[in-house]
PDB file of N, CA and C in Angstrom:
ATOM      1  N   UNK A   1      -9.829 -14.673  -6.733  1.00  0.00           N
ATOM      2  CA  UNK A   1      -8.843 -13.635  -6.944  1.00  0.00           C
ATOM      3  C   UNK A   1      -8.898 -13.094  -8.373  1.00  0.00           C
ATOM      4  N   UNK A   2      -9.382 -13.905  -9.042  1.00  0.00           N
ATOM      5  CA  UNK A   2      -9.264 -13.297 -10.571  1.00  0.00           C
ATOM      6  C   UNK A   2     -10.416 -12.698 -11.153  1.00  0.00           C
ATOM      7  N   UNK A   3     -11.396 -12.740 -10.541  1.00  0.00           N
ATOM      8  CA  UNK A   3     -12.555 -11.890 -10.022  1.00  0.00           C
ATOM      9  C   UNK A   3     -12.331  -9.942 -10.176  1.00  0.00           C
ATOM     10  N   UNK A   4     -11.524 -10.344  -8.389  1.00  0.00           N
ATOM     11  CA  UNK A   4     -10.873  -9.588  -8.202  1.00  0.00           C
ATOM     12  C   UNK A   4     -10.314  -8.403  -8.820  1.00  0.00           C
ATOM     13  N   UNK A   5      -9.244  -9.285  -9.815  1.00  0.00           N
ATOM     14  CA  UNK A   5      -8.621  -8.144 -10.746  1.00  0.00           C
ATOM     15  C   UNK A   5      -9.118  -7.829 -11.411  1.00  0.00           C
ATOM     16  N   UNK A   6     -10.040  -8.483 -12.198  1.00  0.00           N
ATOM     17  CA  UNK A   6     -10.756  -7.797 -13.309  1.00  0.00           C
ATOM     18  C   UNK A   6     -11.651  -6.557 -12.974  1.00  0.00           C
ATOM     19  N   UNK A   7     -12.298  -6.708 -11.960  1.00  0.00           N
ATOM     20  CA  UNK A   7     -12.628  -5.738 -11.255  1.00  0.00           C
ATOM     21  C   UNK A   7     -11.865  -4.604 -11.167  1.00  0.00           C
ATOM     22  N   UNK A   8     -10.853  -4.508 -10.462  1.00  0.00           N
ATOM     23  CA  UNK A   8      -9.854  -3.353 -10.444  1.00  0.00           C
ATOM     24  C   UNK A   8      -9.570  -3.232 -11.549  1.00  0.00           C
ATOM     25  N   UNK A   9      -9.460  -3.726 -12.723  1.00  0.00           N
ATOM     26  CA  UNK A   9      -8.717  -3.620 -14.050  1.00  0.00           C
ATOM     27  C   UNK A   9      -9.829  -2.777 -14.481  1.00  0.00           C
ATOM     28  N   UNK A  10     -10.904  -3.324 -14.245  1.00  0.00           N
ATOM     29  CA  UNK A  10     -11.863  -2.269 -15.132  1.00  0.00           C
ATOM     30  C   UNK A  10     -11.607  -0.923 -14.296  1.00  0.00           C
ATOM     31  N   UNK A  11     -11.770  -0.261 -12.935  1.00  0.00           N
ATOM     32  CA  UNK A  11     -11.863   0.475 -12.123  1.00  0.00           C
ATOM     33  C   UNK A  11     -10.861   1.390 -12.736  1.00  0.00           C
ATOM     34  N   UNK A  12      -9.297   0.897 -13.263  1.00  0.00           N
ATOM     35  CA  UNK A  12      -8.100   1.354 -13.223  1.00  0.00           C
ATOM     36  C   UNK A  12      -8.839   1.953 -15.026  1.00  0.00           C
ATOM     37  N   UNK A  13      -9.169   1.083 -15.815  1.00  0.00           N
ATOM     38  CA  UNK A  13      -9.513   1.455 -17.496  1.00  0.00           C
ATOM     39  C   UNK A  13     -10.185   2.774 -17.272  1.00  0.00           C
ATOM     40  N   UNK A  14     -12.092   2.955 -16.164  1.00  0.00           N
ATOM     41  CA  UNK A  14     -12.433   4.096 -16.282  1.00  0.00           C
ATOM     42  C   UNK A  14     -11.673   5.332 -15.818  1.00  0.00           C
ATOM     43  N   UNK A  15     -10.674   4.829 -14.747  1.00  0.00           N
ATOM     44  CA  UNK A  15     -10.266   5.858 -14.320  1.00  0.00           C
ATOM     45  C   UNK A  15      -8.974   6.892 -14.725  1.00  0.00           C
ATOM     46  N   UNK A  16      -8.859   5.875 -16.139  1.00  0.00           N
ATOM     47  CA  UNK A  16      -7.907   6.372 -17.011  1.00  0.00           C
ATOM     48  C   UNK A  16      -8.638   6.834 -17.946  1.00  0.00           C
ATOM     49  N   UNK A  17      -9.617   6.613 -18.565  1.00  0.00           N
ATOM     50  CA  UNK A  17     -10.822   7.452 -19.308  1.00  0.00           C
ATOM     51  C   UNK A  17     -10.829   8.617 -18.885  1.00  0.00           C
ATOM     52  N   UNK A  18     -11.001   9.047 -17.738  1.00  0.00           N
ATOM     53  CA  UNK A  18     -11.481   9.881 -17.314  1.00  0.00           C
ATOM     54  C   UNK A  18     -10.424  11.162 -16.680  1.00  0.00           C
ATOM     55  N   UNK A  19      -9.099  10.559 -16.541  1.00  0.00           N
ATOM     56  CA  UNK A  19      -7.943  11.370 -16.456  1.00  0.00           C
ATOM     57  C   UNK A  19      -6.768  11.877 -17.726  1.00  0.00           C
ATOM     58  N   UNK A  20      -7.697  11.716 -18.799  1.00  0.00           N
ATOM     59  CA  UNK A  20      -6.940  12.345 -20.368  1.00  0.00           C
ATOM     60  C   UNK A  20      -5.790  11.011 -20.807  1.00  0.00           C
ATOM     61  N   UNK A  21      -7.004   9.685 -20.499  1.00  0.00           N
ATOM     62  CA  UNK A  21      -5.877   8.168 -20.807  1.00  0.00           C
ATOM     63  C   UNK A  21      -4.425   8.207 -19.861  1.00  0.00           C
ATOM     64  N   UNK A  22      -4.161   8.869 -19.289  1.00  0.00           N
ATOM     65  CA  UNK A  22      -2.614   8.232 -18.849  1.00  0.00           C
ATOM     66  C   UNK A  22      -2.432   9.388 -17.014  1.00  0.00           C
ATOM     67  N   UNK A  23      -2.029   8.420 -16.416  1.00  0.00           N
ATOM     68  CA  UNK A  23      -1.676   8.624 -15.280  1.00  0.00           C
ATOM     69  C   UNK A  23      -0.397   8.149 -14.122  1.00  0.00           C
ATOM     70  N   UNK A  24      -0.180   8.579 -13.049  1.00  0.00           N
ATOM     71  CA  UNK A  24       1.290   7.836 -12.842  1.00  0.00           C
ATOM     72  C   UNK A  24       0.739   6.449 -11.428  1.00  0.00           C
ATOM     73  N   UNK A  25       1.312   5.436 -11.536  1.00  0.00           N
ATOM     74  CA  UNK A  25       0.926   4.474 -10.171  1.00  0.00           C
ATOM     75  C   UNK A  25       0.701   4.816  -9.296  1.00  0.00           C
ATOM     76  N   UNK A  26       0.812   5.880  -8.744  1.00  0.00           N
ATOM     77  CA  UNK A  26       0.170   6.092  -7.150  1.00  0.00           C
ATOM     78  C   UNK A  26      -0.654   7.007  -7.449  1.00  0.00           C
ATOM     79  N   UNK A  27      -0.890   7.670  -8.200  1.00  0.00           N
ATOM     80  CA  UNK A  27      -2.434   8.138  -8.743  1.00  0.00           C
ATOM     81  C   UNK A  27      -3.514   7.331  -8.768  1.00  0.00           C
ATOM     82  N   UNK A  28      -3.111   6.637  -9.396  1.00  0.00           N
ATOM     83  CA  UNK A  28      -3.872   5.556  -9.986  1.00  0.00           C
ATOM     84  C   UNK A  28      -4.650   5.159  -8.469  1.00  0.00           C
ATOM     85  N   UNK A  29      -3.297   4.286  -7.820  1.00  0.00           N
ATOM     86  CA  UNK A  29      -3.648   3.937  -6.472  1.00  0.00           C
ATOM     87  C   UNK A  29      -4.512   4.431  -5.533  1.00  0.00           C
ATOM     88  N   UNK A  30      -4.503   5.884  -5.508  1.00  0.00           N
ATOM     89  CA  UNK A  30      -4.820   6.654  -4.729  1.00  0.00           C
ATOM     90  C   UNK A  30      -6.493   6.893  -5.415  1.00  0.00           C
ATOM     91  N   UNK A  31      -6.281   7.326  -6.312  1.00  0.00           N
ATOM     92  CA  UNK A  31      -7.760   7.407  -7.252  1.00  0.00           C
ATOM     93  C   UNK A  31      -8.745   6.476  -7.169  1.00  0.00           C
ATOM     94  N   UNK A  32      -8.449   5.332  -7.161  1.00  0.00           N
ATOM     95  CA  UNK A  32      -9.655   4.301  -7.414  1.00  0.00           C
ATOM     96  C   UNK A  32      -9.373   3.732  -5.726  1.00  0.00           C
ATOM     97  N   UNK A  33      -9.044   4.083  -5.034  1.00  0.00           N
ATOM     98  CA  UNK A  33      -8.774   3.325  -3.686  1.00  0.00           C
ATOM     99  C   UNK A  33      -9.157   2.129  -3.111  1.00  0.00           C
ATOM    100  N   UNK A  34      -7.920   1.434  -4.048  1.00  0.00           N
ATOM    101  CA  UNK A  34      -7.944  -0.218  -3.789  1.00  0.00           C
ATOM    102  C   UNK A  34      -6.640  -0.514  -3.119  1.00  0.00           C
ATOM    103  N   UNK A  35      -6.569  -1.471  -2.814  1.00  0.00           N
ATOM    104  CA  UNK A  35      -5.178  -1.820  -2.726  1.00  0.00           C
ATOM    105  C   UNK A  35      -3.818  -1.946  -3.396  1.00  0.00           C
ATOM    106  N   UNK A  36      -2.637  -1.611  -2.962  1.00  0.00           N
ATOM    107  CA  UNK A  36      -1.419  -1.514  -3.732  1.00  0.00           C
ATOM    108  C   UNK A  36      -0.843  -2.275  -4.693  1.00  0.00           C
ATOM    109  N   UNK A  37      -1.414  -3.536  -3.831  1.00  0.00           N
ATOM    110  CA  UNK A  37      -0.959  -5.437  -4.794  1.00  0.00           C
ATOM    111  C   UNK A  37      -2.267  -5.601  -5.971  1.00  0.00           C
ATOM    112  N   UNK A  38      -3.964  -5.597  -5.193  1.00  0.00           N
ATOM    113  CA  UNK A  38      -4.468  -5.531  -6.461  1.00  0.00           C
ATOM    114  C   UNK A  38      -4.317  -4.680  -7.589  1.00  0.00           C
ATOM    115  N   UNK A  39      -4.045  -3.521  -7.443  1.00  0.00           N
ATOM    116  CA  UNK A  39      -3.508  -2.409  -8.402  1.00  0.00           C
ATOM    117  C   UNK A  39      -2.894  -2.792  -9.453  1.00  0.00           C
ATOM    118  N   UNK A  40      -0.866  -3.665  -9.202  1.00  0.00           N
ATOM    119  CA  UNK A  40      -0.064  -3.922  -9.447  1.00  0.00           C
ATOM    120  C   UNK A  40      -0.537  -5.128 -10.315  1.00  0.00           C
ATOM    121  N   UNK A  41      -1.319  -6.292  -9.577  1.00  0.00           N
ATOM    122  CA  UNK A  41      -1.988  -7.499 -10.334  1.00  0.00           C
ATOM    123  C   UNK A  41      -3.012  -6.940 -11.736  1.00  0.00           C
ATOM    124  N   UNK A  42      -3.524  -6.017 -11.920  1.00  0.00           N
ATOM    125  CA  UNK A  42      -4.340  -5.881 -12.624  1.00  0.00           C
ATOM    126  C   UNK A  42      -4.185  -4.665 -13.670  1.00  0.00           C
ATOM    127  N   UNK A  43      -2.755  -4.284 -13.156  1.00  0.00           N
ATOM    128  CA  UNK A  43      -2.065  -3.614 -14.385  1.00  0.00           C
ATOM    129  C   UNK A  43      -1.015  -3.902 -15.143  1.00  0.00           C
ATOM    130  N   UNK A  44      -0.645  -5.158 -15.142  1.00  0.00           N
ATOM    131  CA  UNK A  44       0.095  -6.335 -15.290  1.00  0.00           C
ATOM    132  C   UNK A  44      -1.202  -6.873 -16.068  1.00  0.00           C
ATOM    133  N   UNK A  45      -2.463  -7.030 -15.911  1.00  0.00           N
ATOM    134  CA  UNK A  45      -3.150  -7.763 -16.685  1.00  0.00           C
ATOM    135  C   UNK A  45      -3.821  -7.192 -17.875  1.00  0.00           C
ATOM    136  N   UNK A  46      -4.163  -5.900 -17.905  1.00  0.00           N
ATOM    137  CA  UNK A  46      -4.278  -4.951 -18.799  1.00  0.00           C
ATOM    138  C   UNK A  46      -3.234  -4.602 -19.764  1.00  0.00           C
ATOM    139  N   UNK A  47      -1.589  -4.636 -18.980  1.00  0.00           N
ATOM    140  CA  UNK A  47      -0.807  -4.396 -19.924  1.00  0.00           C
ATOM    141  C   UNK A  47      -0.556  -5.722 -20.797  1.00  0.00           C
ATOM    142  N   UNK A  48      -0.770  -6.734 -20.360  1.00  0.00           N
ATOM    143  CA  UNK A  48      -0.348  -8.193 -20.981  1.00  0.00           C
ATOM    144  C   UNK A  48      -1.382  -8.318 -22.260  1.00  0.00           C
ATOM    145  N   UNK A  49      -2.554  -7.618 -21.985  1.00  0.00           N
ATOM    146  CA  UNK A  49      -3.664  -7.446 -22.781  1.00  0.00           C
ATOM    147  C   UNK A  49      -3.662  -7.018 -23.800  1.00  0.00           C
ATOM    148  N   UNK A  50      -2.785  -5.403 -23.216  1.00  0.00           N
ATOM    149  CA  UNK A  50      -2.573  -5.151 -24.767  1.00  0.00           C
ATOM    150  C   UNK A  50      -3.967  -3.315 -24.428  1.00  0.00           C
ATOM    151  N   UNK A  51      -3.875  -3.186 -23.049  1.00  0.00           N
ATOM    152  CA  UNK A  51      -5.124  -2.724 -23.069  1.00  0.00           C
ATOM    153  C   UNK A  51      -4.039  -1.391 -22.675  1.00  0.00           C
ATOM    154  N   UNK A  52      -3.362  -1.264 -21.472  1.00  0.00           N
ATOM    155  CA  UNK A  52      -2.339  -0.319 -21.465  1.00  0.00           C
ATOM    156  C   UNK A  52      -0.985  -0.133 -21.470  1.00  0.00           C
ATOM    157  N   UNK A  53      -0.058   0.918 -21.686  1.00  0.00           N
ATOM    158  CA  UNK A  53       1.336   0.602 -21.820  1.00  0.00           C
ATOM    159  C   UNK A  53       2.016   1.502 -20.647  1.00  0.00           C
ATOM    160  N   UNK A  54       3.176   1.086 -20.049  1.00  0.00           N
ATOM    161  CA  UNK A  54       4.001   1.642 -19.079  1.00  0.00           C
ATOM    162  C   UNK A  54       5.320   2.206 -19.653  1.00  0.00           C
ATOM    163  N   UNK A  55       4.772   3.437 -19.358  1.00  0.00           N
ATOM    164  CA  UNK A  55       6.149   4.404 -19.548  1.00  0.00           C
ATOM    165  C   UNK A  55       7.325   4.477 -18.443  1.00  0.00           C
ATOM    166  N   UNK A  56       8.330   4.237 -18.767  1.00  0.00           N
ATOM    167  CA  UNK A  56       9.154   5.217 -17.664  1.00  0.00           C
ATOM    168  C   UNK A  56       9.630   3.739 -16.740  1.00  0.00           C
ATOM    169  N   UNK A  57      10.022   4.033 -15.326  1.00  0.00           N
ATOM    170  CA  UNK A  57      10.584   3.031 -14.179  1.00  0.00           C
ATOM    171  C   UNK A  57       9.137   2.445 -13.768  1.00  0.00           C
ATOM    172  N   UNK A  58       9.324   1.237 -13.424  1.00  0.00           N
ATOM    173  CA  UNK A  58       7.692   0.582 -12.659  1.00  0.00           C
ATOM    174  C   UNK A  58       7.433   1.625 -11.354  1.00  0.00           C
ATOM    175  N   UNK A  59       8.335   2.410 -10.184  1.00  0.00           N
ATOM    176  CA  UNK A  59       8.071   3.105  -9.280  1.00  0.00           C
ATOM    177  C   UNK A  59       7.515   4.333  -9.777  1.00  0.00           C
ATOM    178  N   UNK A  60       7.948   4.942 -10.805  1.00  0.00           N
ATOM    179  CA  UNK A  60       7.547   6.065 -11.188  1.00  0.00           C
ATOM    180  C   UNK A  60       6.960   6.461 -13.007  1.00  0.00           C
ATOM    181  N   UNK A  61       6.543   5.022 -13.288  1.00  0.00           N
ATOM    182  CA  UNK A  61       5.881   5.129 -14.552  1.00  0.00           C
ATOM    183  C   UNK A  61       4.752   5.783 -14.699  1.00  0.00           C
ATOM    184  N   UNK A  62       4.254   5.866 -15.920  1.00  0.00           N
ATOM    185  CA  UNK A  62       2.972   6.610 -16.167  1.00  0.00           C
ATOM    186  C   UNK A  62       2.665   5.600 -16.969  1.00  0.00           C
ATOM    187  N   UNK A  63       1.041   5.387 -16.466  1.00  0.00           N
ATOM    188  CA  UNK A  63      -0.052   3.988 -17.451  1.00  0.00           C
ATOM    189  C   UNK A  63      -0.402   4.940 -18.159  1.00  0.00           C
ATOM    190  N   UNK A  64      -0.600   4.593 -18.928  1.00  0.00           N
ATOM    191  CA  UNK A  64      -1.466   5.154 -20.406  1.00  0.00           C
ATOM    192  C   UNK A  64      -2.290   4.283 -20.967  1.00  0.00           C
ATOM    193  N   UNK A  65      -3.623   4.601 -21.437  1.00  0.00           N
ATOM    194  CA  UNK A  65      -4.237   3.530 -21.832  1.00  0.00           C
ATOM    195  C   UNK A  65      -4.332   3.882 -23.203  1.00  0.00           C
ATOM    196  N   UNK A  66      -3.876   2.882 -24.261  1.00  0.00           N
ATOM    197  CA  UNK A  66      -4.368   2.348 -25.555  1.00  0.00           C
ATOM    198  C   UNK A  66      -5.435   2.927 -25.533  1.00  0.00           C
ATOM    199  N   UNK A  67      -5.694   3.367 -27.190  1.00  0.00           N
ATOM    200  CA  UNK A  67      -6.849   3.644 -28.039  1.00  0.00           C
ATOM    201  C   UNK A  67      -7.443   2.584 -28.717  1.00  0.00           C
TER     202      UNK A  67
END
């Protein structure tokens, strides 16, 4: 499983590269088309990281990724 996330974690990093750093959770979701829970697991692990920050309500936040 922790495989897993890192995987999506990276998936979720390019795909915030590539959308001007910051996007909202079901973008995200929808964009890299993984699952809802790995999503959630691996943006939780990025943010713990230090890699991105959450704006706003967890339903309707926007990730942004760190420079």
């Amino acid at each position: 499983m922790i495989t897993k996330i890192g995987i999506v974690a990276e998936d979720i990093r390019e795909y915030l590269d590539k959308k001007d750093k910051s996007s909202s959770l079901e973008d995200i979701v929808k964009g890299i088309d993984r699952e809802r829970d790995s999503v959630l697991m691996s943006i939780g692990w990025l943010a713990r990281e230090g890699h991105i920050v959450i704006e706003g309500e967890a339903s309707e936040g926007i990730v942004r990724l760190v420079k």
